[in-house]
N, C-alpha and C. Protein backbone atom coordinates (compact mmCIF):
# COMPACT_ATOMS: atom_id res chain seq x y z
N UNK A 1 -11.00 16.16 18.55
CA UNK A 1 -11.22 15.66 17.20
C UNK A 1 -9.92 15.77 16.40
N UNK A 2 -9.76 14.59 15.67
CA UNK A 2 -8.17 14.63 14.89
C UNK A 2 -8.20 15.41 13.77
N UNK A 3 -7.74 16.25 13.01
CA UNK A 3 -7.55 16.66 11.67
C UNK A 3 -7.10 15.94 10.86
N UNK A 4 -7.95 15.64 9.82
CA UNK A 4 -7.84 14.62 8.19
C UNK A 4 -6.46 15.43 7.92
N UNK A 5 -5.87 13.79 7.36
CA UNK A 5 -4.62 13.93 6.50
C UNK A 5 -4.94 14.65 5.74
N UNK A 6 -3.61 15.65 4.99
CA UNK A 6 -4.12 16.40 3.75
C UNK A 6 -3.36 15.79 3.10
N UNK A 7 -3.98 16.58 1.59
CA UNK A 7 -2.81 15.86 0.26
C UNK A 7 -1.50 16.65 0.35
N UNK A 8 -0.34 15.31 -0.27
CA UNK A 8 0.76 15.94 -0.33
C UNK A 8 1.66 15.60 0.78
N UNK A 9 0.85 15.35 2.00
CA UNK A 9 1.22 14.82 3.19
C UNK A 9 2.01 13.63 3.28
N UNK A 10 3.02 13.04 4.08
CA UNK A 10 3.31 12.00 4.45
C UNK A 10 3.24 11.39 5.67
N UNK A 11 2.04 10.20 6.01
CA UNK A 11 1.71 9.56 7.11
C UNK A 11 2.31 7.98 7.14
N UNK A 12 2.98 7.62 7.92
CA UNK A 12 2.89 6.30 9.06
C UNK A 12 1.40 5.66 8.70
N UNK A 13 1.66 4.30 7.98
CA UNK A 13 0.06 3.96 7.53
C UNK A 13 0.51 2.20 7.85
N UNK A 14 -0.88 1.79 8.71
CA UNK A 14 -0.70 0.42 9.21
C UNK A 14 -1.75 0.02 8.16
N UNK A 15 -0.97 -0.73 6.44
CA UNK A 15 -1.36 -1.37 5.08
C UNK A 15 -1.78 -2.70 5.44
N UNK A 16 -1.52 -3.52 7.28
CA UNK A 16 -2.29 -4.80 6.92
C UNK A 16 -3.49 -4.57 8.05
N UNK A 17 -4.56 -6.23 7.27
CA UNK A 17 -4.10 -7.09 6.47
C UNK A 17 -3.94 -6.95 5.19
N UNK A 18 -3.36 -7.35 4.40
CA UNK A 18 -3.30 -7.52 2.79
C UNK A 18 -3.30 -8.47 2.44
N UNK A 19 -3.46 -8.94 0.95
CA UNK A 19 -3.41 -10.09 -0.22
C UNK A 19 -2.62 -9.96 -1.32
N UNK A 20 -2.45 -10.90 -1.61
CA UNK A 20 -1.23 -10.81 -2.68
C UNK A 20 -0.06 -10.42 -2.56
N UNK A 21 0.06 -9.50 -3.72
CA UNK A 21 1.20 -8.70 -4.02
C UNK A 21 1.03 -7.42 -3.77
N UNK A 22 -0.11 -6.88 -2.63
CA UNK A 22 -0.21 -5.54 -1.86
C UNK A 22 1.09 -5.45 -1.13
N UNK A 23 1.39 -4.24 -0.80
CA UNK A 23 3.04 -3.81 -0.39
C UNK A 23 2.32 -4.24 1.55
N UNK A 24 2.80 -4.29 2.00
CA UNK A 24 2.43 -4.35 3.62
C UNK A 24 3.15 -3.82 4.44
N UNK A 25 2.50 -4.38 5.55
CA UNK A 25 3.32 -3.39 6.82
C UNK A 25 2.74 -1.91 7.25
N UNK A 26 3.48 -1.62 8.25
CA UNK A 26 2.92 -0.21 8.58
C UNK A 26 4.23 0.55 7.73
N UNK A 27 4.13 1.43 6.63
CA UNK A 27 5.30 2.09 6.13
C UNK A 27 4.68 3.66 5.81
N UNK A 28 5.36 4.13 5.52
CA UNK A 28 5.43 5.89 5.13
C UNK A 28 4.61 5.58 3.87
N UNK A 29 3.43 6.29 3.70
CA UNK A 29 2.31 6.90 2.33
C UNK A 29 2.25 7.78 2.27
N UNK A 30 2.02 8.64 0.56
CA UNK A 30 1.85 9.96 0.52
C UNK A 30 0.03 9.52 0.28
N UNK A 31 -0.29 11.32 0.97
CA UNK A 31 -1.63 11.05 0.60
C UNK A 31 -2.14 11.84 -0.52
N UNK A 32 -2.60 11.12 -1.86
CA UNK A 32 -3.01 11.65 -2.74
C UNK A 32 -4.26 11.95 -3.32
N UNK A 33 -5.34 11.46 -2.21
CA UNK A 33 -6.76 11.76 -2.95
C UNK A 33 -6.93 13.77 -1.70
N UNK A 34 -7.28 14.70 -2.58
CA UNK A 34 -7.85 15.79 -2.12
C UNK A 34 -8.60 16.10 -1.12
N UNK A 35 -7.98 17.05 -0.35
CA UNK A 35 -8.51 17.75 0.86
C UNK A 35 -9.83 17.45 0.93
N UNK A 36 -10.57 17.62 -0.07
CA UNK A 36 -12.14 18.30 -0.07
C UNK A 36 -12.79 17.19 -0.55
N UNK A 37 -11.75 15.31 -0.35
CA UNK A 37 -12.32 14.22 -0.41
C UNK A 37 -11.88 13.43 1.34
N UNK A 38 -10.80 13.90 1.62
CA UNK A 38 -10.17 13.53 3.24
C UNK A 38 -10.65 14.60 4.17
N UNK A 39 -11.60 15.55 4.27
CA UNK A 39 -12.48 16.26 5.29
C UNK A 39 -13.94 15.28 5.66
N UNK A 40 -14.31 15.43 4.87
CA UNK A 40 -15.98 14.50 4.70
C UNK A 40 -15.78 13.15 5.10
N UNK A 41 -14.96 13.07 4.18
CA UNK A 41 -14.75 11.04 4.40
C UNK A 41 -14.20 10.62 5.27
N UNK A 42 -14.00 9.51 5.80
CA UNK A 42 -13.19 8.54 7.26
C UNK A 42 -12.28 8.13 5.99
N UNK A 43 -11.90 7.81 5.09
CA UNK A 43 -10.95 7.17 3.92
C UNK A 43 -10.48 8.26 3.43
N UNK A 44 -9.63 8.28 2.89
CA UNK A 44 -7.83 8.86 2.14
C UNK A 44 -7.64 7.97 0.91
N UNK A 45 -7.38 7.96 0.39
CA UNK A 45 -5.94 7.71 -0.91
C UNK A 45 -4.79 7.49 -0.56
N UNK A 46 -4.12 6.63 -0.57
CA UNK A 46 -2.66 6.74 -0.62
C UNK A 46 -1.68 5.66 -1.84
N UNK A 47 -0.27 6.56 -1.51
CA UNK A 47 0.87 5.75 -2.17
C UNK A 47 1.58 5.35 -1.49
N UNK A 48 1.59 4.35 -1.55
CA UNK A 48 2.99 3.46 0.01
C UNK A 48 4.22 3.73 -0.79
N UNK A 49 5.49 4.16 0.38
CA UNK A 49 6.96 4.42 -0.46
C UNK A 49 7.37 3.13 0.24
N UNK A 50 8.61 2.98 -0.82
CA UNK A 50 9.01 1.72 -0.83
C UNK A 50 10.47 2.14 -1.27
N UNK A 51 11.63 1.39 -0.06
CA UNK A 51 13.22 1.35 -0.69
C UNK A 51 13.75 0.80 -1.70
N UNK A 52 12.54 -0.22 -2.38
CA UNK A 52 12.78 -1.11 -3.33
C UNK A 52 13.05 -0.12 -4.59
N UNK A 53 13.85 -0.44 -5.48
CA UNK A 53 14.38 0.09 -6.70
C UNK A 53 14.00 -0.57 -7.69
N UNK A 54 12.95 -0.04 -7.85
CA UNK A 54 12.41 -0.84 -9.54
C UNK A 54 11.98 -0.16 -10.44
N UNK A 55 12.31 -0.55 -11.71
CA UNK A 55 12.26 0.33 -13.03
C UNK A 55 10.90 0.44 -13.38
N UNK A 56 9.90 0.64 -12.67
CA UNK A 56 8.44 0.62 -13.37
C UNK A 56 7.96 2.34 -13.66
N UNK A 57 7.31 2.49 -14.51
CA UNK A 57 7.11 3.58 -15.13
C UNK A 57 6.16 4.27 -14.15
N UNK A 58 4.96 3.99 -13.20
CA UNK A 58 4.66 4.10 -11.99
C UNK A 58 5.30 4.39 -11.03
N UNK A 59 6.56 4.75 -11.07
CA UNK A 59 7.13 4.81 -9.64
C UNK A 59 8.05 6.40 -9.63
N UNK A 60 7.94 7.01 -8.72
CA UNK A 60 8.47 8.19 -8.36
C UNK A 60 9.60 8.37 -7.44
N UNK A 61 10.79 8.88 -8.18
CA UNK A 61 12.18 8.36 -6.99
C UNK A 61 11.61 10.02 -6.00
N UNK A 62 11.90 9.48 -4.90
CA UNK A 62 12.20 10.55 -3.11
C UNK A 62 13.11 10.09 -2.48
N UNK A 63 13.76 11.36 -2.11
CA UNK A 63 14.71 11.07 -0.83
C UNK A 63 13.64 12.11 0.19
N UNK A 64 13.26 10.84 1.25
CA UNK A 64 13.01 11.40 2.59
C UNK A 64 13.26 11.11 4.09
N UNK A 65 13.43 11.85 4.64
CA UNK A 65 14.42 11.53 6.16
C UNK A 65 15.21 10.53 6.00
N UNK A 66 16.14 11.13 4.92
CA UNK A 66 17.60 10.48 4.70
C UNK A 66 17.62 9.05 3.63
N UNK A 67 16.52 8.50 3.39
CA UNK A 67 16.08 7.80 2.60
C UNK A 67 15.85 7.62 1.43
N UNK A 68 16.12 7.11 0.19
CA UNK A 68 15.84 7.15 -0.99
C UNK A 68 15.04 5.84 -1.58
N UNK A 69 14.37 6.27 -1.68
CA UNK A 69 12.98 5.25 -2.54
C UNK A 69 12.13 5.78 -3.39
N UNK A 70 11.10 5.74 -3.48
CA UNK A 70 10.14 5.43 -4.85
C UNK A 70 8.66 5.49 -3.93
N UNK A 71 7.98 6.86 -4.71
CA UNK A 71 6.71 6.60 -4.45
C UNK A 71 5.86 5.68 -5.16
N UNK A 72 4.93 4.35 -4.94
CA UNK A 72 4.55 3.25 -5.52
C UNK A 72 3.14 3.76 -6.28
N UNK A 73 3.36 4.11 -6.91
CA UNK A 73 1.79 5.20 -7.58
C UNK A 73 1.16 3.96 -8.07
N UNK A 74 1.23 2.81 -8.70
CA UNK A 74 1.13 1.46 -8.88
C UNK A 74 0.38 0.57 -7.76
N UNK A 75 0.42 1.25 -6.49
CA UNK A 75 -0.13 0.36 -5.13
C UNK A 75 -0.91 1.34 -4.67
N UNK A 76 -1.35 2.14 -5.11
CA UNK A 76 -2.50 3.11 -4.50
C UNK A 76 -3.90 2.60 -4.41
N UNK A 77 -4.32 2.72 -2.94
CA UNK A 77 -5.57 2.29 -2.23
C UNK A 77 -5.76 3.31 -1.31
N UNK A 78 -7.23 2.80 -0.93
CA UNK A 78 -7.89 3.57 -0.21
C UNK A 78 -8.07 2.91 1.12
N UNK A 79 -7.63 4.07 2.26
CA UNK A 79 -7.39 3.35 3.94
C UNK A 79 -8.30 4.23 4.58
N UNK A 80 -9.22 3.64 5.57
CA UNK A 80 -10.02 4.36 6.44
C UNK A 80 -8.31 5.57 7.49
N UNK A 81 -9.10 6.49 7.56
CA UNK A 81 -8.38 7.25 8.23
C UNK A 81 -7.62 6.43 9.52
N UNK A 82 -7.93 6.09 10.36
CA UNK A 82 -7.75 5.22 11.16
C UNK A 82 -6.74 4.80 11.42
N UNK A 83 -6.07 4.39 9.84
CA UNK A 83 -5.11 3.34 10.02
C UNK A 83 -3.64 4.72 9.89
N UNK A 84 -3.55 5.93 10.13
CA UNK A 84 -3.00 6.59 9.51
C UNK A 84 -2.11 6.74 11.45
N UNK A 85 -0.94 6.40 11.40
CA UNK A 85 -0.69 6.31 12.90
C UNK A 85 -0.63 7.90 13.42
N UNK A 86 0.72 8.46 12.38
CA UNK A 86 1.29 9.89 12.41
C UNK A 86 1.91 10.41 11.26
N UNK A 87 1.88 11.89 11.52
CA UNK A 87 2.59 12.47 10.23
C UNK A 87 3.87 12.50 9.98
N UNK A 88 4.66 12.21 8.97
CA UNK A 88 5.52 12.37 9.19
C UNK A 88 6.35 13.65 8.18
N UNK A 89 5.45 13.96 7.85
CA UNK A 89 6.17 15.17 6.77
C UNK A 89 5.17 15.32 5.77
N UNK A 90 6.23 16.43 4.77
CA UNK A 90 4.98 16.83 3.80
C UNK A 90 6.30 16.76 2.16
N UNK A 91 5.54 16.44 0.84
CA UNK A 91 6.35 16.48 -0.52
C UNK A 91 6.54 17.89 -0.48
N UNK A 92 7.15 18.49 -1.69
CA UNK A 92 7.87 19.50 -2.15
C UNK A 92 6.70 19.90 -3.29
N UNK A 93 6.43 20.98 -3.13
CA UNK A 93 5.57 21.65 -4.25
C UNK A 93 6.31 20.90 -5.76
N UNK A 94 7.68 20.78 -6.04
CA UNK A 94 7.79 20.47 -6.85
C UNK A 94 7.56 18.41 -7.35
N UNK A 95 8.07 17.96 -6.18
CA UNK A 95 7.28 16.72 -6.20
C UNK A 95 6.30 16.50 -6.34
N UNK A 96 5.18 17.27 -5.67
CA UNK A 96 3.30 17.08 -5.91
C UNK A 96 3.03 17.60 -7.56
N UNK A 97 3.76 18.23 -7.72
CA UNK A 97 3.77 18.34 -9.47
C UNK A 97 3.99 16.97 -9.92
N UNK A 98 4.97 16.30 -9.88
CA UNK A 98 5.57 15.07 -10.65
C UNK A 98 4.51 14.11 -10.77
N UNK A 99 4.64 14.13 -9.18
CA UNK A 99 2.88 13.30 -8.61
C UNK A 99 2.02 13.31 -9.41
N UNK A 100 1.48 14.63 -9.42
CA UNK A 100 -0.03 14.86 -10.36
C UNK A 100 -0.11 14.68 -11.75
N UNK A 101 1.05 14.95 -12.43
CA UNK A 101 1.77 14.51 -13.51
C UNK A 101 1.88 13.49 -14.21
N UNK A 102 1.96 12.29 -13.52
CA UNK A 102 1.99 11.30 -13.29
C UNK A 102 0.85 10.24 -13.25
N UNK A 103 -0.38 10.76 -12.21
CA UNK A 103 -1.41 10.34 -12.46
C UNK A 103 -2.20 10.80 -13.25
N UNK A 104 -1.78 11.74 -13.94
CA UNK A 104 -2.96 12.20 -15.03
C UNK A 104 -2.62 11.04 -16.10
N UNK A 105 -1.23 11.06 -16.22
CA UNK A 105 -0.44 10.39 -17.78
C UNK A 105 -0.97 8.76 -17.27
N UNK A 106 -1.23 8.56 -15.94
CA UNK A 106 -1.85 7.09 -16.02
C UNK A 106 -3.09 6.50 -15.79
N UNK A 107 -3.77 7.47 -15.71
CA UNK A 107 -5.47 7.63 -15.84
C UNK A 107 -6.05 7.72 -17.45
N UNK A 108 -5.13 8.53 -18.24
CA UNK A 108 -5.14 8.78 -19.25
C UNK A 108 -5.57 8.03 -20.57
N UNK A 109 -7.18 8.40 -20.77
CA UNK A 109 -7.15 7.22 -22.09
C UNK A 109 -7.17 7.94 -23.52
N UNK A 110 -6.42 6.93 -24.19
CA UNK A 110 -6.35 7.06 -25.60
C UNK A 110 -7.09 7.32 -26.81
């Protein structure tokens, strides 16, 4: 039996098919919906990272395995476990702060 992604994690995630202006491809996601929602469930949360450099207020700069991009907090969906190939690492206590940070300030109503 496989062990559910945890949060905080970074997995290898195969994003098609997609529509639109969904990010695609199989690329590196952090996973952000909670342990004690990725045990029970076959589905996860995620944020697809992306090398693209764009000024959106949604987006979180990382350098990982040598890489610098942007977590897409803006493209967050929900993927059956499944599609999650491998792990490839885990954020920085201080990043999963920024993270959470982040989605509170954009959940956030007025």
């Amino acid at each position: 039996m496989r062990t559910a992604p945890r949060q905080d994690e970074i997995w290898l995630v195969k994003l098609d098919p997609t529509l639109g202006s969904e990010m695609r491809k199989t690329r590196p996601c952090l996973v952000i919906s909670p342990d004690e929602m990725n045990d029970p469930l076959r589905t996860m949360m995620v944020a697809p990272l992306t090398t693209a450099d764009r000024p959106y207020p949604t987006r979180i700069r990382i350098r990982f395995q040598g890489k610098t991009g942007q977590i897409a907090l803006d493209q967050i969906r929900s993927v059956d476990q499944s599609r999650a190939v491998k792990k490839l690492g885990r954020i920085t206590d201080t990043m999963a702060a920024s993270v959470s940070t982040l989605l509170v300030e954009m959940f956030r109503r007025n």
